[in-house]
C-alpha atoms as a PDB file:
ATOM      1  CA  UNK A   1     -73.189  21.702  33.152  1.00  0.00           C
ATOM      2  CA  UNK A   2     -71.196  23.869  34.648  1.00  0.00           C
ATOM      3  CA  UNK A   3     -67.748  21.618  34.706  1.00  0.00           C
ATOM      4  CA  UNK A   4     -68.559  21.436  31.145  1.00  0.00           C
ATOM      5  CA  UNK A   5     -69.542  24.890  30.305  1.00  0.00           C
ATOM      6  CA  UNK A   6     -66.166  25.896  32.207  1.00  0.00           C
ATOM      7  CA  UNK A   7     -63.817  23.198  30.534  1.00  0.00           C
ATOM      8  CA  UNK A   8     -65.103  23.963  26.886  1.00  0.00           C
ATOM      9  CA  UNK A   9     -64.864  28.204  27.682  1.00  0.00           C
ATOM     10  CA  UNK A  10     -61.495  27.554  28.748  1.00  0.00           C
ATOM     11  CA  UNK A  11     -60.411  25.230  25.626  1.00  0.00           C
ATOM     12  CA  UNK A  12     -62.278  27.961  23.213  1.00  0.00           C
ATOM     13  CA  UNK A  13     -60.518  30.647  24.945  1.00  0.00           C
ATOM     14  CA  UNK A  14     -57.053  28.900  24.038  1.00  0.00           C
ATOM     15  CA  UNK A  15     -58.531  28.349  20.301  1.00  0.00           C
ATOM     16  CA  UNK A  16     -58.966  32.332  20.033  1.00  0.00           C
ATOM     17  CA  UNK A  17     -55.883  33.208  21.380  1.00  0.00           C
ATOM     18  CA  UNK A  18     -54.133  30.647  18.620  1.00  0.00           C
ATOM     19  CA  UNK A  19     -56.701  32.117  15.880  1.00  0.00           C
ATOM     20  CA  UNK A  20     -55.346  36.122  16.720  1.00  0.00           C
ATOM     21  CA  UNK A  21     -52.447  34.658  16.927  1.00  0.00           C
ATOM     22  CA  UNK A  22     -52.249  32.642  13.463  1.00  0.00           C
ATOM     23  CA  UNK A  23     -54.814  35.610  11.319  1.00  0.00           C
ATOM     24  CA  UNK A  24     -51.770  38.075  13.061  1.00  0.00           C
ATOM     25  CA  UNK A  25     -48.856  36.300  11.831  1.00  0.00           C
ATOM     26  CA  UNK A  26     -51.250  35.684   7.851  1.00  0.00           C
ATOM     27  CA  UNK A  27     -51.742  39.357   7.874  1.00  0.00           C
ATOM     28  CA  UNK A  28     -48.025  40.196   8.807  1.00  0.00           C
ATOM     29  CA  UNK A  29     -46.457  37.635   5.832  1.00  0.00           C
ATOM     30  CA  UNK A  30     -49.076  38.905   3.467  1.00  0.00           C
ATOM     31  CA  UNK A  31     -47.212  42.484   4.566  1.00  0.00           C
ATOM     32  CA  UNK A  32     -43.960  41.393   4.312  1.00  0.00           C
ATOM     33  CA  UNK A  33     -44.315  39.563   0.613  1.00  0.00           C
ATOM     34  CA  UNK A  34     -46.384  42.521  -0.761  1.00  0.00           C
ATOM     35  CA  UNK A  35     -43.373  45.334   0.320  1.00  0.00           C
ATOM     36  CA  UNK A  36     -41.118  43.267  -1.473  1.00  0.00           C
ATOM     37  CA  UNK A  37     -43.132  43.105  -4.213  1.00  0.00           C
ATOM     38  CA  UNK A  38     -43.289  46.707  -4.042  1.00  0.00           C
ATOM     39  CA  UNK A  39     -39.632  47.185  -3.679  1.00  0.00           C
ATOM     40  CA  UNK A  40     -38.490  44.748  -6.425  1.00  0.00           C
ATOM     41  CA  UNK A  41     -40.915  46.465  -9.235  1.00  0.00           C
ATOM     42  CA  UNK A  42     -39.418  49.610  -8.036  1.00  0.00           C
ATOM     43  CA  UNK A  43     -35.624  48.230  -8.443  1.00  0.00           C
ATOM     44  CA  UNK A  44     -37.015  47.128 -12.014  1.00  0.00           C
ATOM     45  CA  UNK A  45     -38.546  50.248 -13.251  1.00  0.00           C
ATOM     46  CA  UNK A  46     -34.989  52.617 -11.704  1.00  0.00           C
ATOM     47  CA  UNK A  47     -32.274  50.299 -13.254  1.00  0.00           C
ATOM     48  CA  UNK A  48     -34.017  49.724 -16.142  1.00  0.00           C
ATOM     49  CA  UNK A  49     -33.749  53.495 -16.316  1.00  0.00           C
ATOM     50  CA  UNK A  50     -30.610  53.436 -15.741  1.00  0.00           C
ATOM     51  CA  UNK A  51     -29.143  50.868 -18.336  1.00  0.00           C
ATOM     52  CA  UNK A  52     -31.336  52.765 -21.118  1.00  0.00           C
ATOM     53  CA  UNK A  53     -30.170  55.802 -20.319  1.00  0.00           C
ATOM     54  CA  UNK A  54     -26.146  53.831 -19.893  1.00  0.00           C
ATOM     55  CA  UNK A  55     -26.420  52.526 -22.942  1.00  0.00           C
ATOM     56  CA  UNK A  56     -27.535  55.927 -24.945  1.00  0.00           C
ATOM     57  CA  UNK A  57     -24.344  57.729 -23.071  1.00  0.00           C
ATOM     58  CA  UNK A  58     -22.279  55.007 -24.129  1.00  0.00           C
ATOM     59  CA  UNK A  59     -23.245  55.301 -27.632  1.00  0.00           C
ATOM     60  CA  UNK A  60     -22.826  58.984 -27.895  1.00  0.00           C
ATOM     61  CA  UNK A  61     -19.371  58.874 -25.413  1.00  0.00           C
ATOM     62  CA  UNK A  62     -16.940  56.381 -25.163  1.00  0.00           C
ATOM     63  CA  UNK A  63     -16.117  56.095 -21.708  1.00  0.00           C
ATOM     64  CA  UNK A  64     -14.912  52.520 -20.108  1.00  0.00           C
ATOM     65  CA  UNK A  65     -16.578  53.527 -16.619  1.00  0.00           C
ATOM     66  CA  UNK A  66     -19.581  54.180 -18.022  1.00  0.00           C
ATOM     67  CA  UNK A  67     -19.817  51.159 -20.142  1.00  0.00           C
ATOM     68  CA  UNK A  68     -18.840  49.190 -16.712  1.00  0.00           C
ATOM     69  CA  UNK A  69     -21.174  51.101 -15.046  1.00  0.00           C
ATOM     70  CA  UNK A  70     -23.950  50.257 -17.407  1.00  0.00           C
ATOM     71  CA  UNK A  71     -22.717  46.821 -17.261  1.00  0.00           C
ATOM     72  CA  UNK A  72     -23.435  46.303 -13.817  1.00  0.00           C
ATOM     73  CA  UNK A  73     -26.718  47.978 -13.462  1.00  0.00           C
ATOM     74  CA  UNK A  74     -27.681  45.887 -15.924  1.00  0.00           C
ATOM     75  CA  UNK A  75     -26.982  42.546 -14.666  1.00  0.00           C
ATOM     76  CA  UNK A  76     -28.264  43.954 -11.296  1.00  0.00           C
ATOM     77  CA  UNK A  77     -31.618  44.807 -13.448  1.00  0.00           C
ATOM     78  CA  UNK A  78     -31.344  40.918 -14.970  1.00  0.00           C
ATOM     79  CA  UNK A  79     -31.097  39.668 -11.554  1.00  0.00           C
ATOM     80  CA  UNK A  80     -33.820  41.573 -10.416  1.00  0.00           C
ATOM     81  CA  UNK A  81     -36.693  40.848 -13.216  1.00  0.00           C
ATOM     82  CA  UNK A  82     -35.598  37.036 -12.637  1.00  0.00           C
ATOM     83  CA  UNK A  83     -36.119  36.869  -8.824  1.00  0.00           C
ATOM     84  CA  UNK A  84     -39.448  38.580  -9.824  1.00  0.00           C
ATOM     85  CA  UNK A  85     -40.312  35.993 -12.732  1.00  0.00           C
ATOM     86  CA  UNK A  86     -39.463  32.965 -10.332  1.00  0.00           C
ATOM     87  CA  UNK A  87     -41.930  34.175  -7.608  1.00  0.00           C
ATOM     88  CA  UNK A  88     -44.941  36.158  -7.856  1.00  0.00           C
ATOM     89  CA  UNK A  89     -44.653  38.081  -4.330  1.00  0.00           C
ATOM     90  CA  UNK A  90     -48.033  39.555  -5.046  1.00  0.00           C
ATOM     91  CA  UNK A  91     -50.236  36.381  -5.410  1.00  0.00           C
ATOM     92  CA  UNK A  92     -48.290  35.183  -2.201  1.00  0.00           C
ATOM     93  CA  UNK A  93     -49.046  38.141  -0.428  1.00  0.00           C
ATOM     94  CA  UNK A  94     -52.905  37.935  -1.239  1.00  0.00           C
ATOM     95  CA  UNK A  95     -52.718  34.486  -0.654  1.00  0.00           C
ATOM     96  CA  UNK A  96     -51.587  35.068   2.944  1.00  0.00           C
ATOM     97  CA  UNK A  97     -54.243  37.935   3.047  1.00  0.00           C
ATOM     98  CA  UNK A  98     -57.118  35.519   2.492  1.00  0.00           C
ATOM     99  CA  UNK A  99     -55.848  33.264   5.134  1.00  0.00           C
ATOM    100  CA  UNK A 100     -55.487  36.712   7.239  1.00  0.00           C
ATOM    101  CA  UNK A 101     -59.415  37.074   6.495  1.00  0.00           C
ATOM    102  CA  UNK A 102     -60.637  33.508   6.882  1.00  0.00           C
ATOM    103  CA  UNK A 103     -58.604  33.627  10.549  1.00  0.00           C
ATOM    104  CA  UNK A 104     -60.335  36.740  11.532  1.00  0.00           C
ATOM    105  CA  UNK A 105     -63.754  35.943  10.571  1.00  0.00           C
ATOM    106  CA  UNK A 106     -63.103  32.578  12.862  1.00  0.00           C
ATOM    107  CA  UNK A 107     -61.748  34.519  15.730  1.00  0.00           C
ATOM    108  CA  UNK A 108     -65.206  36.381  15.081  1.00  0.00           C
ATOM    109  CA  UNK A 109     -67.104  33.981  15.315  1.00  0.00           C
ATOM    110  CA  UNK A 110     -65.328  32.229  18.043  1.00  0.00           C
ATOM    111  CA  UNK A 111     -65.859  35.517  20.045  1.00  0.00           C
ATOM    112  CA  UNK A 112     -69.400  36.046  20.128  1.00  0.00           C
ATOM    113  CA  UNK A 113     -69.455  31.894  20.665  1.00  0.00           C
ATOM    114  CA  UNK A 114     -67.809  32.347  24.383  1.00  0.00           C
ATOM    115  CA  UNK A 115     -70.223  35.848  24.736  1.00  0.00           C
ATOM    116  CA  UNK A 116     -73.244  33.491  23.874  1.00  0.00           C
ATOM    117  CA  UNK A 117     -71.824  30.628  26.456  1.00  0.00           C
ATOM    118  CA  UNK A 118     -71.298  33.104  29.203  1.00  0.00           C
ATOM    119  CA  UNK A 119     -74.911  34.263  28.569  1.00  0.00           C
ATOM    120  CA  UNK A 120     -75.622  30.686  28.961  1.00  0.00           C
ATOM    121  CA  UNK A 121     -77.359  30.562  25.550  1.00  0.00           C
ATOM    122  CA  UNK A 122     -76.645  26.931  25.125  1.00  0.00           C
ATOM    123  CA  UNK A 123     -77.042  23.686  26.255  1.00  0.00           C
ATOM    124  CA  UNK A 124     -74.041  21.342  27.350  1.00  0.00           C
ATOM    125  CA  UNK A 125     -74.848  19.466  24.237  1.00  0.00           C
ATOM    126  CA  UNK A 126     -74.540  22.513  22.029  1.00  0.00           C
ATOM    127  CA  UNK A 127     -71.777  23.283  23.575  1.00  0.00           C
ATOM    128  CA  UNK A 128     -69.714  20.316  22.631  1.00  0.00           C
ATOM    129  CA  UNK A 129     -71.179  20.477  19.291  1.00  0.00           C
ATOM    130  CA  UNK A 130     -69.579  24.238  19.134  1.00  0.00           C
ATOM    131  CA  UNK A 131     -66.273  23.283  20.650  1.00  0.00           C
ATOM    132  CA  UNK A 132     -65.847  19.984  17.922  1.00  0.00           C
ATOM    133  CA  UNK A 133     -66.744  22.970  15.120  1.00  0.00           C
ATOM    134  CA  UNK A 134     -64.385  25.182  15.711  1.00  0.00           C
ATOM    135  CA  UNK A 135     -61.712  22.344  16.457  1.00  0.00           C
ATOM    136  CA  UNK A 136     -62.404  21.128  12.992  1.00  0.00           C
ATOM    137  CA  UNK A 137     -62.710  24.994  11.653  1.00  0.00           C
ATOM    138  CA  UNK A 138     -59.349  26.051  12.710  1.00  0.00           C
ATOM    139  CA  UNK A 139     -57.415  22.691  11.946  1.00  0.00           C
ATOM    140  CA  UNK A 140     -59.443  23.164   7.766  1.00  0.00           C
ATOM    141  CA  UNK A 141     -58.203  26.992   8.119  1.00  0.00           C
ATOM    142  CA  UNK A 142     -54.135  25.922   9.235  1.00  0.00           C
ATOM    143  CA  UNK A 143     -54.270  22.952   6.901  1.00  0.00           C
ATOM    144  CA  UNK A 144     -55.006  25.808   3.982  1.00  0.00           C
ATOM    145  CA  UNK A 145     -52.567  27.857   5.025  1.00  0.00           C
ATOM    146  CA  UNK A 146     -49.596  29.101   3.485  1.00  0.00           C
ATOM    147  CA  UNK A 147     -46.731  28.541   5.889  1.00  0.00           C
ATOM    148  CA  UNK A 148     -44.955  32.212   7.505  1.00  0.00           C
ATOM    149  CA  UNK A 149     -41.575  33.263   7.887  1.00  0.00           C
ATOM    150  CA  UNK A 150     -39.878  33.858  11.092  1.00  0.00           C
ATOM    151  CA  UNK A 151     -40.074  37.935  10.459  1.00  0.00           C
ATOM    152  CA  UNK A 152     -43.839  37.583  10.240  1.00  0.00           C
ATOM    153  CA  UNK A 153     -43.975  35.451  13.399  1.00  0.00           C
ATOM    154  CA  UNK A 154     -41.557  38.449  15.037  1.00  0.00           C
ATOM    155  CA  UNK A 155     -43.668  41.047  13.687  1.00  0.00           C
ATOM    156  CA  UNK A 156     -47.121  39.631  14.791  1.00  0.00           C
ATOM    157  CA  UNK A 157     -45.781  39.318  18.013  1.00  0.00           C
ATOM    158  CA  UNK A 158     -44.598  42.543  18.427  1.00  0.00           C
ATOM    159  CA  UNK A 159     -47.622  43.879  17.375  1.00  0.00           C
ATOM    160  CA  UNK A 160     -50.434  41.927  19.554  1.00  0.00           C
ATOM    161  CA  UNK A 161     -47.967  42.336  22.681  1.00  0.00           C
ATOM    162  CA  UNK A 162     -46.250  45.119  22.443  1.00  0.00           C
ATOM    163  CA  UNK A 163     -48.417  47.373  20.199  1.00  0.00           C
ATOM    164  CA  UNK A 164     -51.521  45.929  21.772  1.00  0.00           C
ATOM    165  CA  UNK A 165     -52.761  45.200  18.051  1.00  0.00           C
ATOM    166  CA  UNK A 166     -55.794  43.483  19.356  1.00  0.00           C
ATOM    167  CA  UNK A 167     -56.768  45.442  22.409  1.00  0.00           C
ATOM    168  CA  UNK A 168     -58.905  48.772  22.837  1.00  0.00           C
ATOM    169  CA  UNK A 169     -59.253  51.057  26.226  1.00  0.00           C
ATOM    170  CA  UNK A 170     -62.940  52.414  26.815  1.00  0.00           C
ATOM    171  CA  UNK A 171     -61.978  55.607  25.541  1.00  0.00           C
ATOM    172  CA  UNK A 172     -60.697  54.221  22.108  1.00  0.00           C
ATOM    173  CA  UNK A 173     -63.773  52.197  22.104  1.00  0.00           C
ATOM    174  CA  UNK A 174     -65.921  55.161  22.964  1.00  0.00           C
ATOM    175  CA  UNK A 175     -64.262  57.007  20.071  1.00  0.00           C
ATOM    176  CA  UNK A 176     -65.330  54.856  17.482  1.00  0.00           C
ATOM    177  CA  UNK A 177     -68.872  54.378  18.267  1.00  0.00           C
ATOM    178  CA  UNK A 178     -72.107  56.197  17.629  1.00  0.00           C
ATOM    179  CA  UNK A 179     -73.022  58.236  20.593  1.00  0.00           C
ATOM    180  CA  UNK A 180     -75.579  55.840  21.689  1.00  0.00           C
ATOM    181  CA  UNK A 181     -73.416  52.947  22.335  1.00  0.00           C
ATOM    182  CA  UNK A 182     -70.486  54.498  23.969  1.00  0.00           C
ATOM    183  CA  UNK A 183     -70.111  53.516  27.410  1.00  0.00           C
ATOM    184  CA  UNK A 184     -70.124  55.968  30.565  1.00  0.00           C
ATOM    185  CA  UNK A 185     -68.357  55.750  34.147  1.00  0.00           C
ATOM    186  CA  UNK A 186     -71.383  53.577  35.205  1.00  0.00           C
ATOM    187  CA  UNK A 187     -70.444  50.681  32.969  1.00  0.00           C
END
């Protein structure tokens, strides 16, 4: 049982770290696609301020540099609305939110799996059922899975390694929890 119990711990441990890993690199694309979202709608809504209010000067003043002016900001404005017709940043980003979710509520579950091993809650049997699970789990969850660009990959990993995204000290831990549940210096 125990070669077993040990092999299985280790191979879940690896799936967890590629779940964090994968819901991390969801929730940073789903970040990245709704900021441009954000930013093209905002690009929209100032140049088409600025052609309407172009073309009104240009009615009531003939100037060449403000009808080239206008021009531009207007083709600028075209070029925007049509990058935002031909791909709806928003459903992408939720998209890659609800693959963000479905990761972490694996990783959840994956977690309180290895607690329950190491409490030796299960029997080798049920332990190979569990591993075979979550093998199938997390290859259904990748298969559904919108693919990520490389700045989400960059971004995910700056933030579970160098921002410690996923990791709390006692006293963080402590700060969020009821009174009752915090732990002391004899933990």
């Amino acid at each position: 049982m125990k070669n077993t119990k040990d092999n299985v711990s280790t191979y879940l441990k690896k799936l967890y770290a590629s779940t964090t890993w994968t819901h991390k690199i969801q929730e940073k694309e789903s970040d990245r696609l709704r900021n441009i979202d954000i930013f093209l709608k905002a690009c929209s809504i100032i140049t088409l301020a600025l052609s309407a209010s172009g073309l009104f000067s240009i009615i009531f003043v003939a100037n060449t540099s403000l009808t080239i002016a206008t021009t531009i900001i207007s083709f600028v404005s075209l070029i925007v609305n049509l990058i935002t017709m031909s791909c709806d940043f928003k459903s992408l980003s939720n998209e890659h939110k609800q693959s963000a979710l479905t990761f972490l509520s694996l990783r959840n579950k994956l977690e309180a799996t290895l607690t329950d091993i190491d409490y030796g809650r299960f029997s080798e049997e049920e332990i190979i059922e569990r591993k075979d699970f979550f093998e199938q789990e997390y290859t259904k969850c990748c298969q559904s899975s919108l693919s990520a660009s490389k700045t989400a990959v960059k971004r995910a990993k700056k933030a579970l390694y160098d921002d410690k995204d996923n990791t709390y000290t006692t006293e963080e831990l402590n700060a969020l929890l009821p009174t009752h549940l915090r732990s002391t210096d004899e933990d």
